[in-house]
PDB file of N, CA and C in Angstrom:
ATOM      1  N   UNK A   1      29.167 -54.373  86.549  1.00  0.00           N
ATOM      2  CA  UNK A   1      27.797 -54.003  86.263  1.00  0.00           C
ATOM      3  C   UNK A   1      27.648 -52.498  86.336  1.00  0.00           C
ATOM      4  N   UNK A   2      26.556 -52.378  85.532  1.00  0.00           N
ATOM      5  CA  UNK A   2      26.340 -50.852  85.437  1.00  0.00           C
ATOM      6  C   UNK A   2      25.235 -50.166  86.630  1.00  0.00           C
ATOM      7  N   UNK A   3      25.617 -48.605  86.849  1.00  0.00           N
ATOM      8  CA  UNK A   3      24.625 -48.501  88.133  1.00  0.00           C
ATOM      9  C   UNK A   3      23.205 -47.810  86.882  1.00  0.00           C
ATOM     10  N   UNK A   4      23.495 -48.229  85.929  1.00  0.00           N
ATOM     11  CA  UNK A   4      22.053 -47.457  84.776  1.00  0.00           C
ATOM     12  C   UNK A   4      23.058 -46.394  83.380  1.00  0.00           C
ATOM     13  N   UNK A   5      22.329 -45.989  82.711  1.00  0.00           N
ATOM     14  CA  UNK A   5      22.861 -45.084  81.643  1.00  0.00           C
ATOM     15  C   UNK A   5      23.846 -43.876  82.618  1.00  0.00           C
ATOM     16  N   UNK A   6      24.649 -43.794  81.523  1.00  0.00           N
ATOM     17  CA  UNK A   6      25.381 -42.437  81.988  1.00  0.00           C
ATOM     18  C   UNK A   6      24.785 -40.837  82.055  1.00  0.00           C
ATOM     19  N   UNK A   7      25.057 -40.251  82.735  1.00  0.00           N
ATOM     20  CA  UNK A   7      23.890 -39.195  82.558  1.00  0.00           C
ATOM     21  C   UNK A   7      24.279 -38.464  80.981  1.00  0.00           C
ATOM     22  N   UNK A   8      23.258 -37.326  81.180  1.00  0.00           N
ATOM     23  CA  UNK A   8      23.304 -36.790  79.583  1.00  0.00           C
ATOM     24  C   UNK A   8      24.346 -35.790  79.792  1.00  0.00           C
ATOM     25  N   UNK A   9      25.276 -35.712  78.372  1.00  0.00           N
ATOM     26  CA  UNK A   9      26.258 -34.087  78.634  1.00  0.00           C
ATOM     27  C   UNK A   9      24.819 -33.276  78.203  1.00  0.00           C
ATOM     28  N   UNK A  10      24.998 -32.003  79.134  1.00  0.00           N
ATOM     29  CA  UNK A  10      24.745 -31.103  78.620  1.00  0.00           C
ATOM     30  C   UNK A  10      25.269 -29.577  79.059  1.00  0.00           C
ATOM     31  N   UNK A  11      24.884 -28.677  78.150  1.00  0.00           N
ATOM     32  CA  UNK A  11      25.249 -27.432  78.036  1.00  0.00           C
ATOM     33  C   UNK A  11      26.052 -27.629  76.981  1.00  0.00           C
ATOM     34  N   UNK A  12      27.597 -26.611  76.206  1.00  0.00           N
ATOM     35  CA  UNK A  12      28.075 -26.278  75.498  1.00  0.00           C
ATOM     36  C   UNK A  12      28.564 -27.948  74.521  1.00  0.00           C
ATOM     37  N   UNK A  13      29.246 -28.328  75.933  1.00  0.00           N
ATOM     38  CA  UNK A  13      29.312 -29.630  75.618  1.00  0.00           C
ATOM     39  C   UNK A  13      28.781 -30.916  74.769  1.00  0.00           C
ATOM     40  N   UNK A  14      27.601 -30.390  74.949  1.00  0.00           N
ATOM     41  CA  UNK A  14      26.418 -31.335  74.210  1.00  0.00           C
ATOM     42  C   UNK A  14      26.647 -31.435  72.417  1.00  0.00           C
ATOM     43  N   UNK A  15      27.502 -30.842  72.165  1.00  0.00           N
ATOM     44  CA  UNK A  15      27.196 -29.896  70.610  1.00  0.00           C
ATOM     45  C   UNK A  15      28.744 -31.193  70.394  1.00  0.00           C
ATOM     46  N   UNK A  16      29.677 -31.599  71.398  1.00  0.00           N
ATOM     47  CA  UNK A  16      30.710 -31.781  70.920  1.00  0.00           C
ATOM     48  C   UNK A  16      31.094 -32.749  69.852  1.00  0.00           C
ATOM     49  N   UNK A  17      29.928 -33.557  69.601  1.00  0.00           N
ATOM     50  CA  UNK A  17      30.056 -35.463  68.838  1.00  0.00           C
ATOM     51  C   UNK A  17      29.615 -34.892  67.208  1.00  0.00           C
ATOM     52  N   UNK A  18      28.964 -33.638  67.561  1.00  0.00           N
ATOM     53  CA  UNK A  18      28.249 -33.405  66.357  1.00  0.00           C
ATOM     54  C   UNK A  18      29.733 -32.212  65.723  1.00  0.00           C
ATOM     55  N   UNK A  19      30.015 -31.235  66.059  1.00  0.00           N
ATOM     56  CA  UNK A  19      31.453 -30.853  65.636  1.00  0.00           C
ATOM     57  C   UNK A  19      32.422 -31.603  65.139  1.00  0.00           C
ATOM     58  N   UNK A  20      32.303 -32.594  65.944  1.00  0.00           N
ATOM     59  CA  UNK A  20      33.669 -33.667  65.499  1.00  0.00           C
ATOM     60  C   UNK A  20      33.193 -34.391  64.199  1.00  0.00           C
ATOM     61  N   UNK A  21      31.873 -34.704  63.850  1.00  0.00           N
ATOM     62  CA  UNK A  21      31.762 -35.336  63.028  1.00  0.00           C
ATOM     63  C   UNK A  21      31.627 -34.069  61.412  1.00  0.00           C
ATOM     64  N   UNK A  22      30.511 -33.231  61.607  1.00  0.00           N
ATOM     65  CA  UNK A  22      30.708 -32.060  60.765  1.00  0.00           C
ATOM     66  C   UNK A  22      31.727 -31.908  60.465  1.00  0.00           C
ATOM     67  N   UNK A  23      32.804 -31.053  60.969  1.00  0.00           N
ATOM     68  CA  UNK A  23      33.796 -30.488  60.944  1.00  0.00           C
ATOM     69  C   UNK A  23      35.053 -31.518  61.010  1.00  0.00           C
ATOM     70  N   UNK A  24      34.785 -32.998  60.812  1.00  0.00           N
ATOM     71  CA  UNK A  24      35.856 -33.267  60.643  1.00  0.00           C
ATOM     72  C   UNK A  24      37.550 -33.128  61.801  1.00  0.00           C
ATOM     73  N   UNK A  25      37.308 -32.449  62.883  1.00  0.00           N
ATOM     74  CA  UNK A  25      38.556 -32.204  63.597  1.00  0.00           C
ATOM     75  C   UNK A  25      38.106 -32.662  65.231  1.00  0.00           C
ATOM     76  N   UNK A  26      38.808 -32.934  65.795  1.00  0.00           N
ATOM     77  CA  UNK A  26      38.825 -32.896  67.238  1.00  0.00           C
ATOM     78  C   UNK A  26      38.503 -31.924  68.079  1.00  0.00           C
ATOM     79  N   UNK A  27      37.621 -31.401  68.758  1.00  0.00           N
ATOM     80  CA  UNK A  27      37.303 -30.190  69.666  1.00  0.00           C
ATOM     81  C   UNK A  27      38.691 -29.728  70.316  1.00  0.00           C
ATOM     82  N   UNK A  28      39.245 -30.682  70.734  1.00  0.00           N
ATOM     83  CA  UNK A  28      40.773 -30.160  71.355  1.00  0.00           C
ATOM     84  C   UNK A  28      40.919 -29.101  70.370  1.00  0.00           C
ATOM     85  N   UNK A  29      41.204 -29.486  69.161  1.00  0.00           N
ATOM     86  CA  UNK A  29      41.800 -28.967  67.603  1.00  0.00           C
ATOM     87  C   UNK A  29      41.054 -27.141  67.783  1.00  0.00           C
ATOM     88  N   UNK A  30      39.733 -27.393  67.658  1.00  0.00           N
ATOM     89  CA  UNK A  30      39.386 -26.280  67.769  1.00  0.00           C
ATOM     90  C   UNK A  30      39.524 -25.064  69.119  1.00  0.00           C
ATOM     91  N   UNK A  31      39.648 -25.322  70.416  1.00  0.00           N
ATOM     92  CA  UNK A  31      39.256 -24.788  71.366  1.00  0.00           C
ATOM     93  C   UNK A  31      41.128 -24.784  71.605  1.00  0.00           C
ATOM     94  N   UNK A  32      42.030 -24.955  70.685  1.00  0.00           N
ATOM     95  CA  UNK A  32      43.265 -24.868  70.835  1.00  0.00           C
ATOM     96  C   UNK A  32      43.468 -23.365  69.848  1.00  0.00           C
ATOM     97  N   UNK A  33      42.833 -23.505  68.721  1.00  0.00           N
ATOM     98  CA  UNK A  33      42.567 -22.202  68.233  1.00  0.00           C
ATOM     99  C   UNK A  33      42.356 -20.896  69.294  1.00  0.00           C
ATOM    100  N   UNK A  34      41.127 -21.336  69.954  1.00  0.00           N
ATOM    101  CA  UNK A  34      40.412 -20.396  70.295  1.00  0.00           C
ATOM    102  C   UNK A  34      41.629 -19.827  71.617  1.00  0.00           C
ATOM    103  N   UNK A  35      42.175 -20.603  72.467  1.00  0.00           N
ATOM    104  CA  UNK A  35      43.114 -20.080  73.230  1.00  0.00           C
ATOM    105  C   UNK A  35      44.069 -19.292  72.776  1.00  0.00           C
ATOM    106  N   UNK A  36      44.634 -19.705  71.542  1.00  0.00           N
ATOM    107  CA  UNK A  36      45.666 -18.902  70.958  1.00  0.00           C
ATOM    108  C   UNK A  36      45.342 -17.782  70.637  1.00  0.00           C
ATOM    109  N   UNK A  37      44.202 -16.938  70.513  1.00  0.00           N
ATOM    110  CA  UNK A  37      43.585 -15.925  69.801  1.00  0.00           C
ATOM    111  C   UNK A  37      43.784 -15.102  71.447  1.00  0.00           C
ATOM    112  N   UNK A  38      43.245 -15.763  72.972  1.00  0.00           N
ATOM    113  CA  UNK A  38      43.015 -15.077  74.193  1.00  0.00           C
ATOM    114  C   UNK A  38      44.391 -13.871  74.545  1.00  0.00           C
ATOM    115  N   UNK A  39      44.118 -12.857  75.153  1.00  0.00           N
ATOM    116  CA  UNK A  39      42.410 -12.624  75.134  1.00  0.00           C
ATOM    117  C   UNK A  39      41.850 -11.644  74.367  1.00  0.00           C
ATOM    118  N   UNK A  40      40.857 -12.506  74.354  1.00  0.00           N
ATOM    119  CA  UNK A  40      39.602 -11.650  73.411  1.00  0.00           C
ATOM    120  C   UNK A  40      38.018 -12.235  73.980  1.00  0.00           C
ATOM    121  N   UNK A  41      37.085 -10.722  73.208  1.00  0.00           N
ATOM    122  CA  UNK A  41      35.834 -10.877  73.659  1.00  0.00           C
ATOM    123  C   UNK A  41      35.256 -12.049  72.820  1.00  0.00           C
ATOM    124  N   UNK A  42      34.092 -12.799  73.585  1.00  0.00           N
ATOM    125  CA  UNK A  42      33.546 -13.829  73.602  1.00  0.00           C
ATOM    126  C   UNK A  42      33.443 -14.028  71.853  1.00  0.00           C
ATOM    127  N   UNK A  43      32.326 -12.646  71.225  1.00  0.00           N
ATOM    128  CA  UNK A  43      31.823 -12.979  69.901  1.00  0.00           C
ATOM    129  C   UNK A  43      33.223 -12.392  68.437  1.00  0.00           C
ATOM    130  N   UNK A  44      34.333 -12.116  68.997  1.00  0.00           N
ATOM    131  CA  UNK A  44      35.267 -11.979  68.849  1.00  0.00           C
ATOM    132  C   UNK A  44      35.818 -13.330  68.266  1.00  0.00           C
ATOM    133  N   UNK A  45      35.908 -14.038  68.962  1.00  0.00           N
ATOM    134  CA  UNK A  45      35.798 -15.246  69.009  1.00  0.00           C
ATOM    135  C   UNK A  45      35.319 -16.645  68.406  1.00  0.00           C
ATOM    136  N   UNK A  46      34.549 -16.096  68.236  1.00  0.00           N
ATOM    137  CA  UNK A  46      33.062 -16.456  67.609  1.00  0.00           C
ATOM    138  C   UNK A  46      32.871 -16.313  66.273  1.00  0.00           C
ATOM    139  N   UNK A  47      32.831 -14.710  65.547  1.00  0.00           N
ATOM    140  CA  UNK A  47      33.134 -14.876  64.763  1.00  0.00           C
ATOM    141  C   UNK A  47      34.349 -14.942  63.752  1.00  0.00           C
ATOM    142  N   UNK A  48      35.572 -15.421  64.598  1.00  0.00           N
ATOM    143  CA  UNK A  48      36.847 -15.729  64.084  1.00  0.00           C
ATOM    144  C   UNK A  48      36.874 -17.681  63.836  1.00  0.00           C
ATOM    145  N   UNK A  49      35.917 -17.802  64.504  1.00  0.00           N
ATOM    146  CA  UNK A  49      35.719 -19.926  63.762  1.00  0.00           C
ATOM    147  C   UNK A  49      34.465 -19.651  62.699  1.00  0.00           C
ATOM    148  N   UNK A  50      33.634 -18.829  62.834  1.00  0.00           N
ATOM    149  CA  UNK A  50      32.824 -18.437  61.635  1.00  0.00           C
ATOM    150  C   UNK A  50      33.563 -18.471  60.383  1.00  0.00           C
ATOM    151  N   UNK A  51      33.800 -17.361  60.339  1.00  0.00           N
ATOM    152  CA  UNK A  51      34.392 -16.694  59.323  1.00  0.00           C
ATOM    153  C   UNK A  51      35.618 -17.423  58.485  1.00  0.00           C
ATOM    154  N   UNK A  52      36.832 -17.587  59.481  1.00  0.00           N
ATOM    155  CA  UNK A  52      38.412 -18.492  59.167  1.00  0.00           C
ATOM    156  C   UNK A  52      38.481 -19.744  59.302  1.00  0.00           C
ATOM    157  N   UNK A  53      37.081 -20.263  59.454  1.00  0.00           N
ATOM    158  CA  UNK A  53      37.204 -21.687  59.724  1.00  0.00           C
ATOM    159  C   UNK A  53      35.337 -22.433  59.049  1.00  0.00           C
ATOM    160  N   UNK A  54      34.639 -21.674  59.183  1.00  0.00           N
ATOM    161  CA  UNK A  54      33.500 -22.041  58.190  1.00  0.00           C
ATOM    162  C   UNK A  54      32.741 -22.643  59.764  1.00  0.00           C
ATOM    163  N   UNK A  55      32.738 -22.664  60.731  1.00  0.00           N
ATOM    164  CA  UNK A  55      31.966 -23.424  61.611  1.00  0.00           C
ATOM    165  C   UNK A  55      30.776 -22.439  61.912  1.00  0.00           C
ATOM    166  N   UNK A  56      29.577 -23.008  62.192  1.00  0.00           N
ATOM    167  CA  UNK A  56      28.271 -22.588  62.191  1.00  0.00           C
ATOM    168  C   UNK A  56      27.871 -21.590  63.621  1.00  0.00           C
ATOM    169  N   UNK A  57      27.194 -21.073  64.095  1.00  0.00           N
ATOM    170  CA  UNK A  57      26.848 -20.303  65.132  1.00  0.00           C
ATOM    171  C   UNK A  57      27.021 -21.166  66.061  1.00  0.00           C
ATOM    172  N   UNK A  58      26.088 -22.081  66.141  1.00  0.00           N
ATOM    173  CA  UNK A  58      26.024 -22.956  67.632  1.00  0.00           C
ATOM    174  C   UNK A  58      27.210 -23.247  67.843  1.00  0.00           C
ATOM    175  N   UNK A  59      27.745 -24.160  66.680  1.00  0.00           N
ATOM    176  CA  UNK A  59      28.848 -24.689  66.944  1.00  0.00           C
ATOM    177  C   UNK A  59      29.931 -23.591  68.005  1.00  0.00           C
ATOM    178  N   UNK A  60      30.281 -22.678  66.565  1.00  0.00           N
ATOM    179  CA  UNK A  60      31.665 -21.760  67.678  1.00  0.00           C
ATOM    180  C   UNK A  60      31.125 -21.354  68.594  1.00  0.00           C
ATOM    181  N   UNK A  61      29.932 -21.176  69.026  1.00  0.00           N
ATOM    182  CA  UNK A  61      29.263 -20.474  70.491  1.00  0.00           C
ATOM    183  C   UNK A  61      29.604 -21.698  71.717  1.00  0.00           C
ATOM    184  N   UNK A  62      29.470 -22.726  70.971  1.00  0.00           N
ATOM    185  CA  UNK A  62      29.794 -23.621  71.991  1.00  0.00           C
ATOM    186  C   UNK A  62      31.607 -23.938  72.466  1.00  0.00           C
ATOM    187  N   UNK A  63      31.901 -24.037  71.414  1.00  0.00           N
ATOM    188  CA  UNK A  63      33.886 -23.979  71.661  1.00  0.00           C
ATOM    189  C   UNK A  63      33.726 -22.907  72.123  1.00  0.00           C
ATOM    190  N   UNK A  64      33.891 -21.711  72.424  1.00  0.00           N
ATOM    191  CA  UNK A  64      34.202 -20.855  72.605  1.00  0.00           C
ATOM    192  C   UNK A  64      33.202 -20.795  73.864  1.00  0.00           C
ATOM    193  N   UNK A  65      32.519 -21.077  74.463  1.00  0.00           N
ATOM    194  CA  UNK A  65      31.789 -20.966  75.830  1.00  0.00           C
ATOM    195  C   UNK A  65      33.270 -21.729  76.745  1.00  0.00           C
ATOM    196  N   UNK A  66      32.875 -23.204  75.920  1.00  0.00           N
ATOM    197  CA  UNK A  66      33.156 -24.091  77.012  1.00  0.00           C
ATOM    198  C   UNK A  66      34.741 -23.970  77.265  1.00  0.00           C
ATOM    199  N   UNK A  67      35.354 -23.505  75.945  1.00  0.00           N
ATOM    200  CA  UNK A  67      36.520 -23.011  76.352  1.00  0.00           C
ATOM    201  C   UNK A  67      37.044 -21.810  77.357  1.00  0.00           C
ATOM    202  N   UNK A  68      36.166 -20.734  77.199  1.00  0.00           N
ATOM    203  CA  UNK A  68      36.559 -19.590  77.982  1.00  0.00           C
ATOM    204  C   UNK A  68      36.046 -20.150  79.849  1.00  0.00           C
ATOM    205  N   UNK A  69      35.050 -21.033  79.807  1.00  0.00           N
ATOM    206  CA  UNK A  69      34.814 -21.532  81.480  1.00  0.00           C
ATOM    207  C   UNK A  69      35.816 -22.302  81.604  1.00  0.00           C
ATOM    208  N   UNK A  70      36.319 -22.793  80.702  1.00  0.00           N
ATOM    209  CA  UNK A  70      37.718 -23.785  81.230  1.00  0.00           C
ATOM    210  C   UNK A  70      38.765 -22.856  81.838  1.00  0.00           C
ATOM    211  N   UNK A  71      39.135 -21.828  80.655  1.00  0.00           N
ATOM    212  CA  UNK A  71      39.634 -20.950  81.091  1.00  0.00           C
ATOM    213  C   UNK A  71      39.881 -20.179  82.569  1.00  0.00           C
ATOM    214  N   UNK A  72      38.340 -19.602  82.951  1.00  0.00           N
ATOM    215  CA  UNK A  72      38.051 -19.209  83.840  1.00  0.00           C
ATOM    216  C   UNK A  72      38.539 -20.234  85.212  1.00  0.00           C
ATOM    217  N   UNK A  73      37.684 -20.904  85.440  1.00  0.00           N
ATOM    218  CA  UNK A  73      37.876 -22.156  86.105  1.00  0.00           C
ATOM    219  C   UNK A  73      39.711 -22.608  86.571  1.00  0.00           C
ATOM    220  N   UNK A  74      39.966 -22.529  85.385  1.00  0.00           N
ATOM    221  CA  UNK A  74      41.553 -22.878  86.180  1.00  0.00           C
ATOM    222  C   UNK A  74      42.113 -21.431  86.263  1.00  0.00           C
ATOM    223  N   UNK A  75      41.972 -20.591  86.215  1.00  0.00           N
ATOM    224  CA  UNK A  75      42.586 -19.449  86.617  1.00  0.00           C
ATOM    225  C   UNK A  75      42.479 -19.025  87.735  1.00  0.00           C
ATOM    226  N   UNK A  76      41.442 -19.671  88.842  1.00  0.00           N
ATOM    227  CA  UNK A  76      41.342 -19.321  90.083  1.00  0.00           C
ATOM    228  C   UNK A  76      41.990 -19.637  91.026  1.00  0.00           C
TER     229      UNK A  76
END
């Protein structure tokens, strides 16, 4: 049994069901990009899935957030 709904993703995360379906690829897919490019500044970043890859503002703002806190996060 369930203890109720799962809570909601949110933050960068939230964007991820809608990428996958747009864009056709797996977030892994993308935020595997974005490591290979590190390091670099955030909108650097940003606009390198813009531009070489056609993905929209929110979108790469969001790979590219949630990737660089991953980042962060295990580097400590």
């Amino acid at each position: 049994m369930s203890d109720g709904p799962a809570p909601k993703v949110q933050g960068p995360a939230s964007y991820f069901p809608s990428i996958e379906k747009k864009y056709g690829k797996p977030v892994a897919h993308w935020k595997a990009l974005v490591v290979e490019r590190l390091p670099a500044k955030h909108m650097d970043l940003v606009a390198f899935l813009k531009n070489e890859h056609g993905l929209g503002q929110g979108h790469a703002n969001a790979i590219v957030a949630h990737t660089l806190a991953e980042q962060a996060s295990s580097s400590d």
